[in-house]
PDB file of N, CA and C in Angstrom:
ATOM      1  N   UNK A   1       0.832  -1.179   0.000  1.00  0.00           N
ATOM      2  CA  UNK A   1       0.000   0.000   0.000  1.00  0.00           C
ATOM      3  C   UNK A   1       0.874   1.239   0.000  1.00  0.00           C
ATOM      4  N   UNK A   2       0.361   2.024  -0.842  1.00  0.00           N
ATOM      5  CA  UNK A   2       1.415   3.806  -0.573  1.00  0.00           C
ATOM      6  C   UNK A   2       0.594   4.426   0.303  1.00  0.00           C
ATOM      7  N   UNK A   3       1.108   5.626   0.627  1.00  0.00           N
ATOM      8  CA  UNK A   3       0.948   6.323   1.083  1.00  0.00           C
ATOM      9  C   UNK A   3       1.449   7.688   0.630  1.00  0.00           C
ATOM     10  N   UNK A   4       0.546   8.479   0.539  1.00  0.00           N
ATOM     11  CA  UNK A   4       0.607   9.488  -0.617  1.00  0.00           C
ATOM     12  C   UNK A   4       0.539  11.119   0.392  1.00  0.00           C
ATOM     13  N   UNK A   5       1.567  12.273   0.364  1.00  0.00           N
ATOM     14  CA  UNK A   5       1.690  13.342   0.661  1.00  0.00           C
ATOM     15  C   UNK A   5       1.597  14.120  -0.336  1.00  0.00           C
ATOM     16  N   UNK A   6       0.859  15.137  -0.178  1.00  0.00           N
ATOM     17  CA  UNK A   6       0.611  16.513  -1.533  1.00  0.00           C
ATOM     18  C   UNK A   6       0.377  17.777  -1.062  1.00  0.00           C
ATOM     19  N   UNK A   7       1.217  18.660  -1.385  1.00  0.00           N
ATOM     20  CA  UNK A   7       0.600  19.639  -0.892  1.00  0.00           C
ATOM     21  C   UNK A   7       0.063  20.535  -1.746  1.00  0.00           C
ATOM     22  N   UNK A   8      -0.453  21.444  -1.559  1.00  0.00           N
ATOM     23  CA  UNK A   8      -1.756  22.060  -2.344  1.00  0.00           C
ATOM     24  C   UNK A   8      -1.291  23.209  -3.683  1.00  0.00           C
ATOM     25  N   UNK A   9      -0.862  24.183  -3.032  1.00  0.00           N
ATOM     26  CA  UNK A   9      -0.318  25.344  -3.371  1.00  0.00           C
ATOM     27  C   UNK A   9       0.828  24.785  -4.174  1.00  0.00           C
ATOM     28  N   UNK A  10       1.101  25.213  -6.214  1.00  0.00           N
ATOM     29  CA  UNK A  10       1.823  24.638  -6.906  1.00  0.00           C
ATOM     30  C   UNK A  10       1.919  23.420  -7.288  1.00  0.00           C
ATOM     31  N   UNK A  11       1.230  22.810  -6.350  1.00  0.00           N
ATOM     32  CA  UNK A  11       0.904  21.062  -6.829  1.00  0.00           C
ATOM     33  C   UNK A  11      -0.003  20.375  -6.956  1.00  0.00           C
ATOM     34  N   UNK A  12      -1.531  21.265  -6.628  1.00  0.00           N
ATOM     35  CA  UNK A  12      -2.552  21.006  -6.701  1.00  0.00           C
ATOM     36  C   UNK A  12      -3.203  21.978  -7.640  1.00  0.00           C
ATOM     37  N   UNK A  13      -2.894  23.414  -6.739  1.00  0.00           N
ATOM     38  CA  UNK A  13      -3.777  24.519  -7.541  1.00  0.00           C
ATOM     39  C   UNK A  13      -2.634  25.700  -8.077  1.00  0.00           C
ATOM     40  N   UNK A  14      -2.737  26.653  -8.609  1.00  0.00           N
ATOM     41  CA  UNK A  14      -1.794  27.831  -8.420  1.00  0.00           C
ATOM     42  C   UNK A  14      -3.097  28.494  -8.736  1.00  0.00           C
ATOM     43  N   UNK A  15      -2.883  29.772  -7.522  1.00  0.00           N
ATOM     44  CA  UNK A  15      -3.533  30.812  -8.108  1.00  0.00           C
ATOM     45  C   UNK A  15      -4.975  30.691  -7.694  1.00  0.00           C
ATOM     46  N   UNK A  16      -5.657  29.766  -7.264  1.00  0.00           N
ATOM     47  CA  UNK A  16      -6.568  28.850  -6.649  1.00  0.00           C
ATOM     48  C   UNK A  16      -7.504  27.881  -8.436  1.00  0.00           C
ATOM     49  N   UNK A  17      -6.503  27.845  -9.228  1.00  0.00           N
ATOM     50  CA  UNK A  17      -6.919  27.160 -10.473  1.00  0.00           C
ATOM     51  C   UNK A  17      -6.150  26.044  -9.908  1.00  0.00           C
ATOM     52  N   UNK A  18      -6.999  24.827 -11.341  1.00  0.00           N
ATOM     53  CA  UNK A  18      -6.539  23.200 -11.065  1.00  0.00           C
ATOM     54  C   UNK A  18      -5.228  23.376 -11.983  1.00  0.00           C
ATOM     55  N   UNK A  19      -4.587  22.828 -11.624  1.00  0.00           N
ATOM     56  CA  UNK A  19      -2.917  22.374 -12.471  1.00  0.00           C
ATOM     57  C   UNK A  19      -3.641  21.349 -13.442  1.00  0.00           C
ATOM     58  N   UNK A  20      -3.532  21.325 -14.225  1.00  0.00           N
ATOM     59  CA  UNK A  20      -3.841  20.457 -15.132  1.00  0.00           C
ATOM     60  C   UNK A  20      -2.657  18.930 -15.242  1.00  0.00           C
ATOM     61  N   UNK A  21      -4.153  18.229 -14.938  1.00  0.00           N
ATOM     62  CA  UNK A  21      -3.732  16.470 -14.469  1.00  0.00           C
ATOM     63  C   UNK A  21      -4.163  16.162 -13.336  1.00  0.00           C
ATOM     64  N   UNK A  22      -3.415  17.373 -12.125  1.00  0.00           N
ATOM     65  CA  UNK A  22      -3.862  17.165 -10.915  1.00  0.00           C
ATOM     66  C   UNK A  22      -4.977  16.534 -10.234  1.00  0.00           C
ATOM     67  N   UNK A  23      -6.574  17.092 -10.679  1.00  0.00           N
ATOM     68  CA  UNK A  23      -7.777  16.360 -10.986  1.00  0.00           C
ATOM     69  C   UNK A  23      -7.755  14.682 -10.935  1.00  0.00           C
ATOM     70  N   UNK A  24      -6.877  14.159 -12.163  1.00  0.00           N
ATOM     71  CA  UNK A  24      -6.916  13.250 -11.975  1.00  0.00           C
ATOM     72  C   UNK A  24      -5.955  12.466 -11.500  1.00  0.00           C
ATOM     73  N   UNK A  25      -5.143  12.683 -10.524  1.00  0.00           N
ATOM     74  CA  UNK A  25      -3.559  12.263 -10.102  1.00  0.00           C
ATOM     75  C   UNK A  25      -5.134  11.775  -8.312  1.00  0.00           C
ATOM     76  N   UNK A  26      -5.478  13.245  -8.318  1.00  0.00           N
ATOM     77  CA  UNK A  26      -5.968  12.755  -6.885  1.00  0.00           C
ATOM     78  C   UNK A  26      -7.054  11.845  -6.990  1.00  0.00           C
ATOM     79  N   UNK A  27      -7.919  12.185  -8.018  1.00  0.00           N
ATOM     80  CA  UNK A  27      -9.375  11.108  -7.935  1.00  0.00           C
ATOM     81  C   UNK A  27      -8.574   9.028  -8.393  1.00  0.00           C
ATOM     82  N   UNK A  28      -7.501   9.530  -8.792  1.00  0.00           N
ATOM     83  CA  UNK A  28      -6.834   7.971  -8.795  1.00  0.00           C
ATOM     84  C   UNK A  28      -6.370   7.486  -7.857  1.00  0.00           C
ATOM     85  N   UNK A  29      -5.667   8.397  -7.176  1.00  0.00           N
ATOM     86  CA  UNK A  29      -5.360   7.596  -5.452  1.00  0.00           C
ATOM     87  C   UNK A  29      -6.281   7.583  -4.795  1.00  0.00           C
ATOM     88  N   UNK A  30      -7.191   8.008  -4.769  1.00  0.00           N
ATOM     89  CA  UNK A  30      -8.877   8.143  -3.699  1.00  0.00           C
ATOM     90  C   UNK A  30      -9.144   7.334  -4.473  1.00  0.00           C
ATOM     91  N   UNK A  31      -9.609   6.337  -5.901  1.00  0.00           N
ATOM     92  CA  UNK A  31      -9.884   5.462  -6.278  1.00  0.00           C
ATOM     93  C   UNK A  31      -9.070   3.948  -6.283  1.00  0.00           C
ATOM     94  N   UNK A  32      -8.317   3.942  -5.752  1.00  0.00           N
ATOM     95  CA  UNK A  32      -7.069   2.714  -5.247  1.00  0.00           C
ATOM     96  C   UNK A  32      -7.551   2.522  -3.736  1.00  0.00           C
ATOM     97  N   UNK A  33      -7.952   3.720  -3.151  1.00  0.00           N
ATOM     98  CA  UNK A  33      -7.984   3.366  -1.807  1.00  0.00           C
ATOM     99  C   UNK A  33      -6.628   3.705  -1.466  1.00  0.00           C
ATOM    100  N   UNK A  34      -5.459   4.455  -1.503  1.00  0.00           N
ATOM    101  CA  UNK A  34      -4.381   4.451  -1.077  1.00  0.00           C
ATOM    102  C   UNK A  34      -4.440   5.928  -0.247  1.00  0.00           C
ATOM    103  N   UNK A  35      -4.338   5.577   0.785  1.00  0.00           N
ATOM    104  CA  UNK A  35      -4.289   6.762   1.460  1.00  0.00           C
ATOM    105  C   UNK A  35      -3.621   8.181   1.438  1.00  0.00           C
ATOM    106  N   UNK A  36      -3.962   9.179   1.205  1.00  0.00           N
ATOM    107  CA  UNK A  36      -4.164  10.337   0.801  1.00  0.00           C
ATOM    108  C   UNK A  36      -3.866  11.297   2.005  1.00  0.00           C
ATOM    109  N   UNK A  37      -2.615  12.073   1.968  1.00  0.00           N
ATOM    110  CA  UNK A  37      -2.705  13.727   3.005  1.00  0.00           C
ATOM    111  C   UNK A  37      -2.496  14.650   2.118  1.00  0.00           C
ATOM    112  N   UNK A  38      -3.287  15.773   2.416  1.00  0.00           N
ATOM    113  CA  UNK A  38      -3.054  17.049   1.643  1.00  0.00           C
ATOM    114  C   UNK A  38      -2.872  17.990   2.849  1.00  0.00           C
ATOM    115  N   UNK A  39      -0.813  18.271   2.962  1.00  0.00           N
ATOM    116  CA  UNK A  39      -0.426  19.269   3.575  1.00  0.00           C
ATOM    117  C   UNK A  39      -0.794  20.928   2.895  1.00  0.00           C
ATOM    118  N   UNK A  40      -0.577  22.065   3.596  1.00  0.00           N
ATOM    119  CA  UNK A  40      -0.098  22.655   3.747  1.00  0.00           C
ATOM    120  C   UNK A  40      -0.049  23.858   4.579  1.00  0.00           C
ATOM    121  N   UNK A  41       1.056  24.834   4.859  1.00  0.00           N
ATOM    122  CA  UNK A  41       1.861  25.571   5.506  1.00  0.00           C
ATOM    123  C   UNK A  41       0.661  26.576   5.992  1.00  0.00           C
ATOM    124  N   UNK A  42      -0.529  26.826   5.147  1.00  0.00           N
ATOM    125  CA  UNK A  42      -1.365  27.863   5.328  1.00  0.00           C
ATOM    126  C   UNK A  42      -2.094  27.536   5.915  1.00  0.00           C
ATOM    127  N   UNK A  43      -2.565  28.779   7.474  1.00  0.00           N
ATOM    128  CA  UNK A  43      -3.203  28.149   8.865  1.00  0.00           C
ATOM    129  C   UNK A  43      -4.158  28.862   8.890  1.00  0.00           C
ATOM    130  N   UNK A  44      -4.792  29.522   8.086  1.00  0.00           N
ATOM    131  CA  UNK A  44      -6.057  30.250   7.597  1.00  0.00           C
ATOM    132  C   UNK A  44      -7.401  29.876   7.355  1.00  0.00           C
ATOM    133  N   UNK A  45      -7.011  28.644   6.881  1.00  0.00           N
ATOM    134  CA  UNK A  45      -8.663  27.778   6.250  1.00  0.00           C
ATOM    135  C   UNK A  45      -8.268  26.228   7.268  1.00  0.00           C
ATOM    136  N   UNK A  46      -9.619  25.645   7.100  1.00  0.00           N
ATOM    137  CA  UNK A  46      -9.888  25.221   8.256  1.00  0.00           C
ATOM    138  C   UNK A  46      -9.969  23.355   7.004  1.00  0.00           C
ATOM    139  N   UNK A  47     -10.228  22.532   7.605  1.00  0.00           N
ATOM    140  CA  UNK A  47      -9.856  21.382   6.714  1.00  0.00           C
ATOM    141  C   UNK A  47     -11.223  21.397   5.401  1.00  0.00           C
ATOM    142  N   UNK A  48     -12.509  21.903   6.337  1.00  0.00           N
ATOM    143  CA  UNK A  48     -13.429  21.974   5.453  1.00  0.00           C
ATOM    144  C   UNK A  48     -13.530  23.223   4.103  1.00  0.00           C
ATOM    145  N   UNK A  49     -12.280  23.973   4.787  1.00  0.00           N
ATOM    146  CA  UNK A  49     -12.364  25.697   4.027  1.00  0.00           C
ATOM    147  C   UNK A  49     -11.472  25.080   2.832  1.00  0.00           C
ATOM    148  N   UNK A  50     -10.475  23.956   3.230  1.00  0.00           N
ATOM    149  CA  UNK A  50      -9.743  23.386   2.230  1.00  0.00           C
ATOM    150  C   UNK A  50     -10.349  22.596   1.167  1.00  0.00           C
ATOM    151  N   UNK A  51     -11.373  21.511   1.827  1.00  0.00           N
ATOM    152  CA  UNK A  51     -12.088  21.017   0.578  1.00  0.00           C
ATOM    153  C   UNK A  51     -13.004  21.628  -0.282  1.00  0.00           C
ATOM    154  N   UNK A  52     -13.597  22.421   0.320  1.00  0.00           N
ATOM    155  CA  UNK A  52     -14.154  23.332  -0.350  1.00  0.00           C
ATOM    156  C   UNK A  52     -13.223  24.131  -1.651  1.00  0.00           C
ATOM    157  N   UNK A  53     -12.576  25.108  -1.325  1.00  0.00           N
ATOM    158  CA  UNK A  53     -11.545  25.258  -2.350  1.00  0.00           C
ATOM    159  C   UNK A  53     -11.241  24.418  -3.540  1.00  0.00           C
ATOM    160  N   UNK A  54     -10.472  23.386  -2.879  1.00  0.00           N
ATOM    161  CA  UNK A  54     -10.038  22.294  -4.037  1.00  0.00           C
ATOM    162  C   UNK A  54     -11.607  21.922  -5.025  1.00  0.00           C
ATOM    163  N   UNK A  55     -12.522  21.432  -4.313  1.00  0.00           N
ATOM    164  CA  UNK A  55     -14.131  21.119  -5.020  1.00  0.00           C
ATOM    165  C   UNK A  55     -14.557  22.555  -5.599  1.00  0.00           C
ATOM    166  N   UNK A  56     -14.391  23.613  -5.774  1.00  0.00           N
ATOM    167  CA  UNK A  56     -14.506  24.739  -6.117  1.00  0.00           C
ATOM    168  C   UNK A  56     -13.585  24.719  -7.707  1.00  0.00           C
ATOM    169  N   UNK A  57     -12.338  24.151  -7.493  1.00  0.00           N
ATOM    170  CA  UNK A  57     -11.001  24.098  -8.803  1.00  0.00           C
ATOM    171  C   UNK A  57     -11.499  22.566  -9.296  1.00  0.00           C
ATOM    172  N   UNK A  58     -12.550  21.886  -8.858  1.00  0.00           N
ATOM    173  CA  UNK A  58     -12.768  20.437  -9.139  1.00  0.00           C
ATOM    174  C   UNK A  58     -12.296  19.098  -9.199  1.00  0.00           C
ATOM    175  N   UNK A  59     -11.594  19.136  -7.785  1.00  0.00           N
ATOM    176  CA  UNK A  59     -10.726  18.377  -7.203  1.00  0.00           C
ATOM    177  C   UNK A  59     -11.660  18.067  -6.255  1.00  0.00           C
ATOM    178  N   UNK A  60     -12.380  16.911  -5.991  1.00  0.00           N
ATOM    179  CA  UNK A  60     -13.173  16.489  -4.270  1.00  0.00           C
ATOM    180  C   UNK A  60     -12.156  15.468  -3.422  1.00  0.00           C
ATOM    181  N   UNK A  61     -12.005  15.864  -2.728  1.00  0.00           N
ATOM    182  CA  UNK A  61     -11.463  15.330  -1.692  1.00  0.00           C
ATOM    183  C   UNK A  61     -12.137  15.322  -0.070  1.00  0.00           C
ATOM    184  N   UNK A  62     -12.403  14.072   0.221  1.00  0.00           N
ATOM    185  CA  UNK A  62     -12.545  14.278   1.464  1.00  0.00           C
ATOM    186  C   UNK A  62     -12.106  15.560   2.558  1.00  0.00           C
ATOM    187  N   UNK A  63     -12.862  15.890   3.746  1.00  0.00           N
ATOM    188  CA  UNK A  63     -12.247  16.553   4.188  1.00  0.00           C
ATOM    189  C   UNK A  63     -11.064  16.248   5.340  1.00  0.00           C
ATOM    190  N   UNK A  64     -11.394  14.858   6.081  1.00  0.00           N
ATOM    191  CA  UNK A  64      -9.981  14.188   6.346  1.00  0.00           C
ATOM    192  C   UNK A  64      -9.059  14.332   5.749  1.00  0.00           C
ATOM    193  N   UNK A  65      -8.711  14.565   4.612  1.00  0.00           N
ATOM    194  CA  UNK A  65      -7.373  14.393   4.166  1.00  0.00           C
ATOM    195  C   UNK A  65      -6.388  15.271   4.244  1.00  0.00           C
ATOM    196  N   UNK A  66      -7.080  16.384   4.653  1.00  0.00           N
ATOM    197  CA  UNK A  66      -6.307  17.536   4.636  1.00  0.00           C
ATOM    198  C   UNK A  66      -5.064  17.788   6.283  1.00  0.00           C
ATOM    199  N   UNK A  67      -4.408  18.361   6.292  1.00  0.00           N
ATOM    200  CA  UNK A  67      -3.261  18.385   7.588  1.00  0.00           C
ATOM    201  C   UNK A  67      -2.689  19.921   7.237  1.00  0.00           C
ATOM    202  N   UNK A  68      -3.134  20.926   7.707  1.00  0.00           N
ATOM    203  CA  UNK A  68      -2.810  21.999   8.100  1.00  0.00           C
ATOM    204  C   UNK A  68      -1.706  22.276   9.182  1.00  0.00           C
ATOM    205  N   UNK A  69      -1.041  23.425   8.853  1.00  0.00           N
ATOM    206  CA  UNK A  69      -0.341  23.916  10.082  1.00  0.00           C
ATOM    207  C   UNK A  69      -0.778  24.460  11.665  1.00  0.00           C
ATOM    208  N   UNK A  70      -1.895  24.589  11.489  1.00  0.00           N
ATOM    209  CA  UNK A  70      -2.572  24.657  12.679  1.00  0.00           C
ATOM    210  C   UNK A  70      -3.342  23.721  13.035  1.00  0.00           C
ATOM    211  N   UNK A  71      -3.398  22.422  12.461  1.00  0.00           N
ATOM    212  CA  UNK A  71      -3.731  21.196  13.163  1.00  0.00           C
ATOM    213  C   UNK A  71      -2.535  20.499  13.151  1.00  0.00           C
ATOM    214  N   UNK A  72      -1.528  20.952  12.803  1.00  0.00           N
ATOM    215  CA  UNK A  72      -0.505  20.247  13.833  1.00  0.00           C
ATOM    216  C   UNK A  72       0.016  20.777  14.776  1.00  0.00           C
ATOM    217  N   UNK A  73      -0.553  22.447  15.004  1.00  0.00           N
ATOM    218  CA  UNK A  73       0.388  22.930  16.300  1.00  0.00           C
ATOM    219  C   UNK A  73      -0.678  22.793  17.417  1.00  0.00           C
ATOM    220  N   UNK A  74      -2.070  22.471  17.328  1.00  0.00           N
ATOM    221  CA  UNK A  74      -3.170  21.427  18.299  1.00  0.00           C
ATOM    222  C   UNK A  74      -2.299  20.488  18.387  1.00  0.00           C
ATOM    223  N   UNK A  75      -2.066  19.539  17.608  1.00  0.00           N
ATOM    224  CA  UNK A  75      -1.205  18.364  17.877  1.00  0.00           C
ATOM    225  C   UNK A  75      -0.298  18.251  19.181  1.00  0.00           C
ATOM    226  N   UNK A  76       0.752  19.308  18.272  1.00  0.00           N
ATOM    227  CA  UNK A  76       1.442  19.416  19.323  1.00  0.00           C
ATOM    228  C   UNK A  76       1.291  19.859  20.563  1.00  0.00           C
ATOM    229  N   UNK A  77       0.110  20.824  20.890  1.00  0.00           N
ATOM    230  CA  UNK A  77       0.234  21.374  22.260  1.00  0.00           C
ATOM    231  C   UNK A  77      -0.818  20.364  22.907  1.00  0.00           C
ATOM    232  N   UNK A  78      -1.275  19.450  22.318  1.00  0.00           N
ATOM    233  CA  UNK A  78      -2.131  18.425  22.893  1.00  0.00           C
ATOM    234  C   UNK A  78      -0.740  17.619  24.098  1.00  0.00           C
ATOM    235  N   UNK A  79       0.166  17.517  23.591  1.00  0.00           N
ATOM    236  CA  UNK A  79       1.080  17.031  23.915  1.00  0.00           C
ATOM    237  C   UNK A  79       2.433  17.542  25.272  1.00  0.00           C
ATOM    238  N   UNK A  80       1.566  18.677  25.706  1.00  0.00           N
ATOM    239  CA  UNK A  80       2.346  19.540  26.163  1.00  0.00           C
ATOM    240  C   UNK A  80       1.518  19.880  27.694  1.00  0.00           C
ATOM    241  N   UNK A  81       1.643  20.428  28.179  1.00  0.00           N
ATOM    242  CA  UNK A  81       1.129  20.680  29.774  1.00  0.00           C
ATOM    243  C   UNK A  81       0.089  21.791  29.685  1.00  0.00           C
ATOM    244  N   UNK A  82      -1.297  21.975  30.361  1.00  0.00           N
ATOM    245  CA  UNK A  82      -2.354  22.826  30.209  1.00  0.00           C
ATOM    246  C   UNK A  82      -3.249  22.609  29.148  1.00  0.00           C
ATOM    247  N   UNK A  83      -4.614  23.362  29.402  1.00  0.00           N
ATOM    248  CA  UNK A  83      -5.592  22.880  28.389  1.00  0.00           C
ATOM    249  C   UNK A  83      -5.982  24.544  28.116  1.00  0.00           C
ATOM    250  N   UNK A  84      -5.301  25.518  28.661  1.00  0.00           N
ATOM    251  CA  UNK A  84      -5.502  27.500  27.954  1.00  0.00           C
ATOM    252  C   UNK A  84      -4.736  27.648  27.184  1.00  0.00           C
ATOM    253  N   UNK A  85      -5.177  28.629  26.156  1.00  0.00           N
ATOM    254  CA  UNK A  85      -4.681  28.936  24.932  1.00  0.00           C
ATOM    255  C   UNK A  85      -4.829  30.339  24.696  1.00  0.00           C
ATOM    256  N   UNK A  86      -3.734  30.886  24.712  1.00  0.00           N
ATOM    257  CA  UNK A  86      -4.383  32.532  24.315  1.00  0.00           C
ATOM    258  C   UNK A  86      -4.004  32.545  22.777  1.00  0.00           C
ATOM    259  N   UNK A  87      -4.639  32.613  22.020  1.00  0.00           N
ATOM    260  CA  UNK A  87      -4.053  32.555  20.875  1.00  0.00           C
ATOM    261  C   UNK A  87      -4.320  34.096  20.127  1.00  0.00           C
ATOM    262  N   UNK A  88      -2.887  34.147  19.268  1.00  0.00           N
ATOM    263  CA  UNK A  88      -2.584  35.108  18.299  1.00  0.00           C
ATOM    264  C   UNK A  88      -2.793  34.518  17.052  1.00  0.00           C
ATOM    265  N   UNK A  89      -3.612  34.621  16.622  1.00  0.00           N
ATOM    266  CA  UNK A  89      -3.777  33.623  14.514  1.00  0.00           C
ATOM    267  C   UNK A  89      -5.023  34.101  14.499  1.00  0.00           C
ATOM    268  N   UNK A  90      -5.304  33.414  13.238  1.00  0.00           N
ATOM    269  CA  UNK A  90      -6.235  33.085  12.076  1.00  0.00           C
ATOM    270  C   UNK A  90      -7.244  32.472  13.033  1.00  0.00           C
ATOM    271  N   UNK A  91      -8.585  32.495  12.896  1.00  0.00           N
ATOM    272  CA  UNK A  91      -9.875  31.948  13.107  1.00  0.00           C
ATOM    273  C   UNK A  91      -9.867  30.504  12.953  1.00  0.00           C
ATOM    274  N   UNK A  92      -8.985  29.895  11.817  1.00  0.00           N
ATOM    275  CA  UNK A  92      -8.649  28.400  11.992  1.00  0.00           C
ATOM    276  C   UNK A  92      -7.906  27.570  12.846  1.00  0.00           C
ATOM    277  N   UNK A  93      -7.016  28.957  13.799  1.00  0.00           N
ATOM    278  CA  UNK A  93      -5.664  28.022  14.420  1.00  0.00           C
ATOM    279  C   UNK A  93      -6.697  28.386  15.850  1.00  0.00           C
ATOM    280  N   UNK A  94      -7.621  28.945  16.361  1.00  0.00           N
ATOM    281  CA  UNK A  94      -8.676  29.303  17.276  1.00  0.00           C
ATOM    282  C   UNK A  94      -9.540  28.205  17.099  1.00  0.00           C
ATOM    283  N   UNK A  95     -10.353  27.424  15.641  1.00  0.00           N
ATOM    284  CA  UNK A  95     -10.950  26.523  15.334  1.00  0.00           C
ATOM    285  C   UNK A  95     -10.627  25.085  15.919  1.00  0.00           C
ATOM    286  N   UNK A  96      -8.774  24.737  15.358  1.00  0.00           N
ATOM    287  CA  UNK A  96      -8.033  23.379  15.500  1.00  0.00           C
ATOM    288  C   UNK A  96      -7.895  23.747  17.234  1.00  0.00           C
ATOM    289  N   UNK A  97      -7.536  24.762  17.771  1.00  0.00           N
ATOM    290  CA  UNK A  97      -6.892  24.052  19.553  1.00  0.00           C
ATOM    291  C   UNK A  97      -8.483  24.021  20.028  1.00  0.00           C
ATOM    292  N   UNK A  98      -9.537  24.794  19.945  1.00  0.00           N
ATOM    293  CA  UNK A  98     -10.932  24.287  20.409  1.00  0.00           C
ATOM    294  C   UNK A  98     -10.912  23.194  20.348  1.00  0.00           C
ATOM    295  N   UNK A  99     -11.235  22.618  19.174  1.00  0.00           N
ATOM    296  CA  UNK A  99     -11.300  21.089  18.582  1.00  0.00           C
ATOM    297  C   UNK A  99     -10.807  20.025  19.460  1.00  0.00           C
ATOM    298  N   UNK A 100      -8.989  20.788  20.094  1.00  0.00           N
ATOM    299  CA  UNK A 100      -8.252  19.728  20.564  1.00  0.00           C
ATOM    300  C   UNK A 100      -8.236  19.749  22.237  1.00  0.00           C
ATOM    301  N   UNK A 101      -9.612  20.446  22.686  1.00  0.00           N
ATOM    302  CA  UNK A 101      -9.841  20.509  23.647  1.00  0.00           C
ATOM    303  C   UNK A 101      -9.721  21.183  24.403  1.00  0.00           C
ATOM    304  N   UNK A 102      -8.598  22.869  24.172  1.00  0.00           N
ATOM    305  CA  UNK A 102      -8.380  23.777  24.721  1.00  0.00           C
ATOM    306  C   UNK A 102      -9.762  24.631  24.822  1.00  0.00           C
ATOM    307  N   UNK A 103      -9.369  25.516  26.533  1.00  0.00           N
ATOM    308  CA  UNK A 103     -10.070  26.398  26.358  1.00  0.00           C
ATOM    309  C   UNK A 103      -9.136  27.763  26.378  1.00  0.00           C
ATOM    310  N   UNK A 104     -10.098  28.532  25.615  1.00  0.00           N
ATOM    311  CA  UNK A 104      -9.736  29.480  24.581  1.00  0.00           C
ATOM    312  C   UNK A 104      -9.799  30.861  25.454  1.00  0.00           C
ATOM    313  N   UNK A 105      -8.263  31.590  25.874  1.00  0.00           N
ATOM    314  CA  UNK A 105      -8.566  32.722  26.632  1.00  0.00           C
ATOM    315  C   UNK A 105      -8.104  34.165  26.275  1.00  0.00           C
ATOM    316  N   UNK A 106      -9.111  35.392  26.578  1.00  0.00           N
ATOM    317  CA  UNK A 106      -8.649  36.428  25.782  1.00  0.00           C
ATOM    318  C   UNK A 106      -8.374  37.275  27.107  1.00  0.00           C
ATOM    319  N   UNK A 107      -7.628  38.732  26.844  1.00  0.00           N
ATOM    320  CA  UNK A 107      -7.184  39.772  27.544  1.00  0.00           C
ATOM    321  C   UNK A 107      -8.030  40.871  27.844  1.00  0.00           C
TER     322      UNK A 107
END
């Protein structure tokens, strides 16, 4: 079985257009069943703000598949001591530490 990493930006879309092929590079590994992550770096959109997008350029992808930078820094602070978060970001990186069980504190 593979296991398949992609990230979005230049390799999926540019510009928020489909790269041509791309379309069908992903609906073939989602049709194998071979498991599928779509990184990337941008902590702005939320996993559903991501599929949306891509299904927008006509790419569907689950919304599991996606792995943001702000669901891995939930990750990580899942991993770390305390459940408060004062957070400085995007509405998505406020979205992922909710999610991961933090509560959420302002000034």
């Amino acid at each position: 079985m593979k296991n398949i990493i992609c990230d979005i930006d230049g390799v999926l879309l540019h510009d928020n257009k489909l790269i041509p092929g791309s379309d069908k590079f992903i609906h073939r590994i989602l049709e194998q069943g071979n498991p599928l992550v779509i990184l990337t770096n941008y902590p702005v959109q939320t996993g559903k703000d991501l599929q949306n997008r891509l299904g927008a350029a006509g790419i569907n992808v689950p919304e599991t598949c996606f792995y943001t930078s702000a669901m891995a820094t939930a990750d990580f602070l899942k991993h770390q001591t305390g459940t408060k978060a004062f957070v400085i970001g995007e509405g998505a990186l406020t979205h992922e530490l909710y999610n991961a069980g933090f509560t959420i504190t302002v000034v």
